[in-house]
N, C-alpha and C. Protein backbone atom coordinates (compact mmCIF):
# COMPACT_ATOMS: atom_id res chain seq x y z
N UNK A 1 2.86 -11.23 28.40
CA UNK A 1 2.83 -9.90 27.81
C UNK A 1 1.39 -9.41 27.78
N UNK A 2 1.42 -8.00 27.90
CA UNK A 2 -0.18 -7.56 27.91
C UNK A 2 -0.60 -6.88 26.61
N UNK A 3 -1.87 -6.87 26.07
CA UNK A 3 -2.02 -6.92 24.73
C UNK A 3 -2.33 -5.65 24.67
N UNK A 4 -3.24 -4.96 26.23
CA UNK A 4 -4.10 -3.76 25.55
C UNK A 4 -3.33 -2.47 25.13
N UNK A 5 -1.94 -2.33 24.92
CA UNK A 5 -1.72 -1.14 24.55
C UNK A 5 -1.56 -1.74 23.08
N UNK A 6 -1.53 -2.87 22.51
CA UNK A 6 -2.10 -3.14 21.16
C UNK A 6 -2.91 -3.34 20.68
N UNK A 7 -4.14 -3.24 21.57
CA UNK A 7 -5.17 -2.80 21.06
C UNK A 7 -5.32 -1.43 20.77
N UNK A 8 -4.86 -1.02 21.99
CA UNK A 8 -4.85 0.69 22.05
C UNK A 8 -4.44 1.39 20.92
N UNK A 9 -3.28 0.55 20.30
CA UNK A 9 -2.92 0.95 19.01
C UNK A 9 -3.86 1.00 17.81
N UNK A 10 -4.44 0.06 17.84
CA UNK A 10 -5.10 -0.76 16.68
C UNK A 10 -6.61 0.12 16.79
N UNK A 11 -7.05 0.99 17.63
CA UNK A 11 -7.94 1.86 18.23
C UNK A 11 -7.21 2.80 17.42
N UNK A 12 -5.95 3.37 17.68
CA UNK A 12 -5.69 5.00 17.42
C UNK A 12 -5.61 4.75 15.74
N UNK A 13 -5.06 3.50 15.49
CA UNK A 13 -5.20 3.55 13.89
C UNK A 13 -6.29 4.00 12.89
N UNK A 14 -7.34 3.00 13.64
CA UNK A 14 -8.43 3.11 12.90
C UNK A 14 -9.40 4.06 13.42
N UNK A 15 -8.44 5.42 13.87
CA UNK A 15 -9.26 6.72 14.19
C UNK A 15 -8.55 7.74 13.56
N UNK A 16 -7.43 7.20 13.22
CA UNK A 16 -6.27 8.30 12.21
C UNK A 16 -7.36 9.11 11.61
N UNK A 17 -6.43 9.80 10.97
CA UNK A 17 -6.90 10.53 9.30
C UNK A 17 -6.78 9.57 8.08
N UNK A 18 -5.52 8.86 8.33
CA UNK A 18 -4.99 7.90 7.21
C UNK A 18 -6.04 7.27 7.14
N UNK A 19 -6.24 6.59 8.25
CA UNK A 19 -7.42 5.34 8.05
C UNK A 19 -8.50 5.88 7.68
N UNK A 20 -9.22 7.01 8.41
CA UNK A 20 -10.70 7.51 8.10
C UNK A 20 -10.82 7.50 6.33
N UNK A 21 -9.22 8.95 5.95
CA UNK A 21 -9.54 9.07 4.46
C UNK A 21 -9.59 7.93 3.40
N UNK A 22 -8.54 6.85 3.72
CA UNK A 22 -7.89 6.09 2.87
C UNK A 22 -9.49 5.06 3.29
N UNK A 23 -10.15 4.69 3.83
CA UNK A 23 -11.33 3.70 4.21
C UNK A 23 -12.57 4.36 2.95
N UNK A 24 -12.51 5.64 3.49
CA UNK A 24 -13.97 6.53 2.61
C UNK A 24 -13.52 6.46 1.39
N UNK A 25 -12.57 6.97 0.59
CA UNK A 25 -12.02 6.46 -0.45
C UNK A 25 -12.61 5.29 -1.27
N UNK A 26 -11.99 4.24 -0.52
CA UNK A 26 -11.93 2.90 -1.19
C UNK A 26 -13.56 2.97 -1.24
N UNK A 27 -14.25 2.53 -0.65
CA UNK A 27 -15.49 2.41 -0.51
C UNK A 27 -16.47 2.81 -1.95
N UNK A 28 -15.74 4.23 -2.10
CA UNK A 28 -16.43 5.03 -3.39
C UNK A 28 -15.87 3.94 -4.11
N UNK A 29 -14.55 4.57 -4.53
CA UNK A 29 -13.66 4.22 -5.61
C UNK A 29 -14.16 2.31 -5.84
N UNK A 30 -13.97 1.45 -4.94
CA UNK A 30 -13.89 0.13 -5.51
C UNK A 30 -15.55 -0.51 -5.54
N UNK A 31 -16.19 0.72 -4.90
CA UNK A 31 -17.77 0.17 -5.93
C UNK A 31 -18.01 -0.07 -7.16
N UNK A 32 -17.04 0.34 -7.78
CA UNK A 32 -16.91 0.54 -9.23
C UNK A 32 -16.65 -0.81 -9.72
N UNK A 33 -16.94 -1.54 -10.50
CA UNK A 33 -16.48 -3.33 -11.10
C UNK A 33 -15.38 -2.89 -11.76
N UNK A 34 -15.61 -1.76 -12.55
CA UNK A 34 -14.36 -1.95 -13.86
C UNK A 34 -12.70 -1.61 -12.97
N UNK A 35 -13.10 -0.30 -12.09
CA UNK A 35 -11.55 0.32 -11.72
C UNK A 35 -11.68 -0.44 -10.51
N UNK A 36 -12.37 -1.82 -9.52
CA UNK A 36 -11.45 -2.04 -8.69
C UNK A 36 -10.59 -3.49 -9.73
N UNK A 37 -11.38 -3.69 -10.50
CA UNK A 37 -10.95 -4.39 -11.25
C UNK A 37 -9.19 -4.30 -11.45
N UNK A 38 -9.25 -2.80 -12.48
CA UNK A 38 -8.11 -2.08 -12.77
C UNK A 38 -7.06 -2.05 -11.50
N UNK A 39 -7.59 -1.94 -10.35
CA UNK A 39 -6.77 -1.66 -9.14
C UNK A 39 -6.22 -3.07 -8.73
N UNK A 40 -6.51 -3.93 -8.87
CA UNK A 40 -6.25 -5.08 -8.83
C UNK A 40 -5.00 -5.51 -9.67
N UNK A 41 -5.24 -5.76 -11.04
CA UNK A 41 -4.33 -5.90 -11.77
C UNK A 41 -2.81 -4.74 -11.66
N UNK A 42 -3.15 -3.53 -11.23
CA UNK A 42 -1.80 -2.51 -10.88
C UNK A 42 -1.01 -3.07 -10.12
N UNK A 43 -2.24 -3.24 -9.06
CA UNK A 43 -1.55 -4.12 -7.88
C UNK A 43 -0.44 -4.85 -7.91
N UNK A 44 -1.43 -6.15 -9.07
CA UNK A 44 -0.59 -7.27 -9.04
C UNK A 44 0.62 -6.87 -10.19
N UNK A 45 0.58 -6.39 -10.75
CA UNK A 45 1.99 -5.88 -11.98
C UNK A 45 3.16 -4.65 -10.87
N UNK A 46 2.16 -4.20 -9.77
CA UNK A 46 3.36 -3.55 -9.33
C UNK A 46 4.56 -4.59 -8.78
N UNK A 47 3.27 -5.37 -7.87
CA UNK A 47 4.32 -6.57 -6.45
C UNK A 47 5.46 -7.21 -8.07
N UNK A 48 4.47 -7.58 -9.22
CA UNK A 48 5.78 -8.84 -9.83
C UNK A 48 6.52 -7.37 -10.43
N UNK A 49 6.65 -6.29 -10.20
CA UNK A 49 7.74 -5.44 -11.04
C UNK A 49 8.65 -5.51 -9.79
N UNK A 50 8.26 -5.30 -8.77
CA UNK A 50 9.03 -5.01 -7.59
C UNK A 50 10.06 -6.03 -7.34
N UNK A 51 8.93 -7.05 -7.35
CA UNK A 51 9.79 -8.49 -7.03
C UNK A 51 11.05 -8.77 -8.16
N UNK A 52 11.06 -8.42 -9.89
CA UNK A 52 11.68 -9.01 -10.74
C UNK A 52 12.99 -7.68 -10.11
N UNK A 53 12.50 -6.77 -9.71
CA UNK A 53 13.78 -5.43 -9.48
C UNK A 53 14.69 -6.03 -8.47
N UNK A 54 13.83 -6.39 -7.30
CA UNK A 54 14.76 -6.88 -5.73
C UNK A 54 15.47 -7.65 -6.37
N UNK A 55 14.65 -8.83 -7.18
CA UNK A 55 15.69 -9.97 -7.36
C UNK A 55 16.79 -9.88 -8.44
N UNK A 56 17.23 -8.52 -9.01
CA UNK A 56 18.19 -8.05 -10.25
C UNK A 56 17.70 -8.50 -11.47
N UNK A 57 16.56 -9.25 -11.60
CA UNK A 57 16.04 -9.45 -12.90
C UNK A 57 15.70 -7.98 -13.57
N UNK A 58 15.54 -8.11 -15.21
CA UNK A 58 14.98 -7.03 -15.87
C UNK A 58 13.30 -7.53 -15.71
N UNK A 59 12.24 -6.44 -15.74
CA UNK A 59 11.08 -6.86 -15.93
C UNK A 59 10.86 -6.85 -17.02
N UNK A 60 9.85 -7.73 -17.36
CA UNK A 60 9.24 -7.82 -18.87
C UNK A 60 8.63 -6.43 -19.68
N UNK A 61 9.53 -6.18 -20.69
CA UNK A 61 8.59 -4.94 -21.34
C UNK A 61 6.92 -4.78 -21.59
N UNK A 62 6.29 -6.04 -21.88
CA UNK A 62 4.91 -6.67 -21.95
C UNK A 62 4.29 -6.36 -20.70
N UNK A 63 4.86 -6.56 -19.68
CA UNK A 63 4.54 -6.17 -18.19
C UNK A 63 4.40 -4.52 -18.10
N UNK A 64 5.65 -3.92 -18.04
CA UNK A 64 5.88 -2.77 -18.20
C UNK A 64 4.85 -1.73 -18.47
N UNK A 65 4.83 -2.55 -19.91
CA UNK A 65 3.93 -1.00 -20.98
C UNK A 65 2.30 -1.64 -20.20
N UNK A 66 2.30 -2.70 -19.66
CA UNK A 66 0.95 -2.91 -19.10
C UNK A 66 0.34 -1.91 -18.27
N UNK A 67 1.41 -2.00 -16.94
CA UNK A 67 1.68 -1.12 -16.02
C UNK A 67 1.80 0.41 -16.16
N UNK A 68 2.49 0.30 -16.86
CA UNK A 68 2.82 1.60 -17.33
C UNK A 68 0.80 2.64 -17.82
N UNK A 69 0.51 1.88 -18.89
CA UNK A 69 -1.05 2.43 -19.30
C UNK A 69 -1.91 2.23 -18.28
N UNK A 70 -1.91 0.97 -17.49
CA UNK A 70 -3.37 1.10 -16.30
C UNK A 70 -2.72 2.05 -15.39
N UNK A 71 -1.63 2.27 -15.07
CA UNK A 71 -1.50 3.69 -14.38
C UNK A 71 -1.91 4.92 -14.68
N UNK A 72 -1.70 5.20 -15.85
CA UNK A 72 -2.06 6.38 -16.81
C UNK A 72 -3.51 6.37 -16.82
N UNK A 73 -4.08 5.33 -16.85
CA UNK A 73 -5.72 5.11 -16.53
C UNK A 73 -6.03 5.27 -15.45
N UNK A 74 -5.53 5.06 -14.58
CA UNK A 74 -6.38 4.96 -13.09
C UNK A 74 -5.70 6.36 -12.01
N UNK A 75 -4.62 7.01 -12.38
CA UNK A 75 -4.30 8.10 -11.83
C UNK A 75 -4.79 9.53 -12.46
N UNK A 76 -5.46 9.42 -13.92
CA UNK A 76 -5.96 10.00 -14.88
C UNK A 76 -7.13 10.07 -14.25
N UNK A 77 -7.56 9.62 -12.98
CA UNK A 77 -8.81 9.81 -12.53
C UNK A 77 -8.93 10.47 -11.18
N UNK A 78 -9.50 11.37 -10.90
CA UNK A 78 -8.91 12.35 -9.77
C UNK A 78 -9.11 11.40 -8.31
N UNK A 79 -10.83 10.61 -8.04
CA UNK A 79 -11.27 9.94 -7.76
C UNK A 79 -9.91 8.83 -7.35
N UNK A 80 -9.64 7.98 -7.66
CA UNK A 80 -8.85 6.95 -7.94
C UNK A 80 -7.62 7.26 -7.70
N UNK A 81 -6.94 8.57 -7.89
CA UNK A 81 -5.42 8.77 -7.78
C UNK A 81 -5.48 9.65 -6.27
N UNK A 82 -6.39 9.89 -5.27
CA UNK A 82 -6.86 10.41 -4.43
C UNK A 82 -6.81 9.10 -3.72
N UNK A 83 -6.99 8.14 -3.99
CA UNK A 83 -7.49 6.72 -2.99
C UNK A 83 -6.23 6.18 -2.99
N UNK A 84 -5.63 5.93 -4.08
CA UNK A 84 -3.80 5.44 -4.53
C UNK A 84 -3.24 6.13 -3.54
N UNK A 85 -3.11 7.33 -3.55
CA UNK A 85 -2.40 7.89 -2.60
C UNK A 85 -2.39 8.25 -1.27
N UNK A 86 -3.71 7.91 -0.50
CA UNK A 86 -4.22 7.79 0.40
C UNK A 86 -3.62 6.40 1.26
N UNK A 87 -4.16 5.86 0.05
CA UNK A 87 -3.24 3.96 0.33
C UNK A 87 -1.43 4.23 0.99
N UNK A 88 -1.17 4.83 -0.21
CA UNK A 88 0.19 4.85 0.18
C UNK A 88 0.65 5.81 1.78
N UNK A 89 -0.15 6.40 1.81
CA UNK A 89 -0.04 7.35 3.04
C UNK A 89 -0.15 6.19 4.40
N UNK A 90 -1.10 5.68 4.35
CA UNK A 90 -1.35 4.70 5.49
C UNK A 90 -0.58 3.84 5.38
N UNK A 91 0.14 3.12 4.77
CA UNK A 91 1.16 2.19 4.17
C UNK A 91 2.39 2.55 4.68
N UNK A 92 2.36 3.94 4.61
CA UNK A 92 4.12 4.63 4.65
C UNK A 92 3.91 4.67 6.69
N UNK A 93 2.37 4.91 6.77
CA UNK A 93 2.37 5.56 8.60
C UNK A 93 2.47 3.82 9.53
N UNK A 94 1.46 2.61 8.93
CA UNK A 94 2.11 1.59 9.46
C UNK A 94 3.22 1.14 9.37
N UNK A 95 4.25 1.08 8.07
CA UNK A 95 5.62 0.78 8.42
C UNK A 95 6.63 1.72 9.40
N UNK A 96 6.10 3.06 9.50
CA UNK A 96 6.87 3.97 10.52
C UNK A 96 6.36 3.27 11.73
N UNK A 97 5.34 2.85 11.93
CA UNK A 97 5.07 2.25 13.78
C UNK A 97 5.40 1.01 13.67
N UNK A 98 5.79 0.00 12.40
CA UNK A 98 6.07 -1.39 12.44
C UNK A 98 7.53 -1.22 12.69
N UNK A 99 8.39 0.39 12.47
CA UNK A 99 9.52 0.34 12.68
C UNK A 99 9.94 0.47 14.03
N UNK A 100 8.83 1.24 14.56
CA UNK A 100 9.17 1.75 16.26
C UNK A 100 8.96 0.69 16.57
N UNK A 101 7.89 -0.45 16.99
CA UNK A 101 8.07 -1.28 17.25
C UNK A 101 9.20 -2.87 16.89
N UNK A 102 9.95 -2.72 16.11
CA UNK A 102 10.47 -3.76 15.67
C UNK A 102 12.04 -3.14 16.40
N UNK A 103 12.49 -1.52 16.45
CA UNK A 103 13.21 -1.33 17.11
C UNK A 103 13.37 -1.20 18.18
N UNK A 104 12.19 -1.31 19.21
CA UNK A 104 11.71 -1.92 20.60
C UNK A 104 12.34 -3.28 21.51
N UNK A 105 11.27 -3.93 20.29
CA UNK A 105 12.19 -5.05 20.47
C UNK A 105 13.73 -5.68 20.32
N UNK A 106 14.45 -4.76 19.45
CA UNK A 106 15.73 -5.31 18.80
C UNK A 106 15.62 -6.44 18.02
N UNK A 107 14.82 -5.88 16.88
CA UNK A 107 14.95 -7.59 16.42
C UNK A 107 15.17 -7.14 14.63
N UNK A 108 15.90 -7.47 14.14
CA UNK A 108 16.06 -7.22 12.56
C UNK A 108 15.46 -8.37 11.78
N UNK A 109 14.01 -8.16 11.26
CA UNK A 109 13.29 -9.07 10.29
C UNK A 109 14.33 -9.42 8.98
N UNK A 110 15.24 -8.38 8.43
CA UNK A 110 16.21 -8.37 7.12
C UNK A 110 15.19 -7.83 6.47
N UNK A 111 14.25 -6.96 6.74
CA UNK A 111 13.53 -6.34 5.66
C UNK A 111 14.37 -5.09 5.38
N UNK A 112 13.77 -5.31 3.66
CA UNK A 112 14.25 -3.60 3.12
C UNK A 112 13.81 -2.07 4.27
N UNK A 113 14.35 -1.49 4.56
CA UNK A 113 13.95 -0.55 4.88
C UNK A 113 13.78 -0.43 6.68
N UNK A 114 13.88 -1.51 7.32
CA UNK A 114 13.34 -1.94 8.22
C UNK A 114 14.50 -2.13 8.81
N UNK A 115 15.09 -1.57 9.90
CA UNK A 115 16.14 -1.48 10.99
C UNK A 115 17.47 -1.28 10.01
């Protein structure tokens, strides 16, 4: 198999808009100690909310109201809820090309969302 039209890819990515904005972003935003700090911990309370949902568990209210306030903190910041959502933009544009490609191939990973 030949690689360079995945490189070619991996070129147009990191010439997007997604990538340019969502790169300049971070850069500002996680110079910061305290909010990449904060971004970190969202992070990690989003994946274990996500994970306790997929798996039909309830999540922990302790978790929750955690989540719940460092959001309110870190989207409360124009800075920061500008980079969040930037994230998610590039996030949403690689799973649309992880989909073209995965339906290329014919191959069903069993991911959510994914074929």
């Amino acid at each position: 198999m030949e690689y360079s039209a995945a490189h070619n890819l991996a070129r147009a990515i990191r010439d997007s808009e997604e990538y340019r904005t969502y790169h300049s972003l971070k850069d500002e935003v996680m110079g910061d100690e305290t909010t990449a700090a904060l971004i970190r911990e969202y992070k990690k309370l989003q994946v274990s909310l996500q994970m306790a949902a997929m798996s039909g568990q309830q999540p922990g209210s302790e978790d929750m109201q955690r989540f719940s306030g460092i959001s309110t903190l870190l989207f409360g910041n124009q800075d920061v809820s500008q980079y969040l959502l930037a994230e998610m933009r590039l996030q949403q544009a690689l799973a649309d090309i992880f989909k073209i490609i995965t339906d290329a191939a014919d191959i069903d990973l069993g991911l959510p969302g994914v074929n």
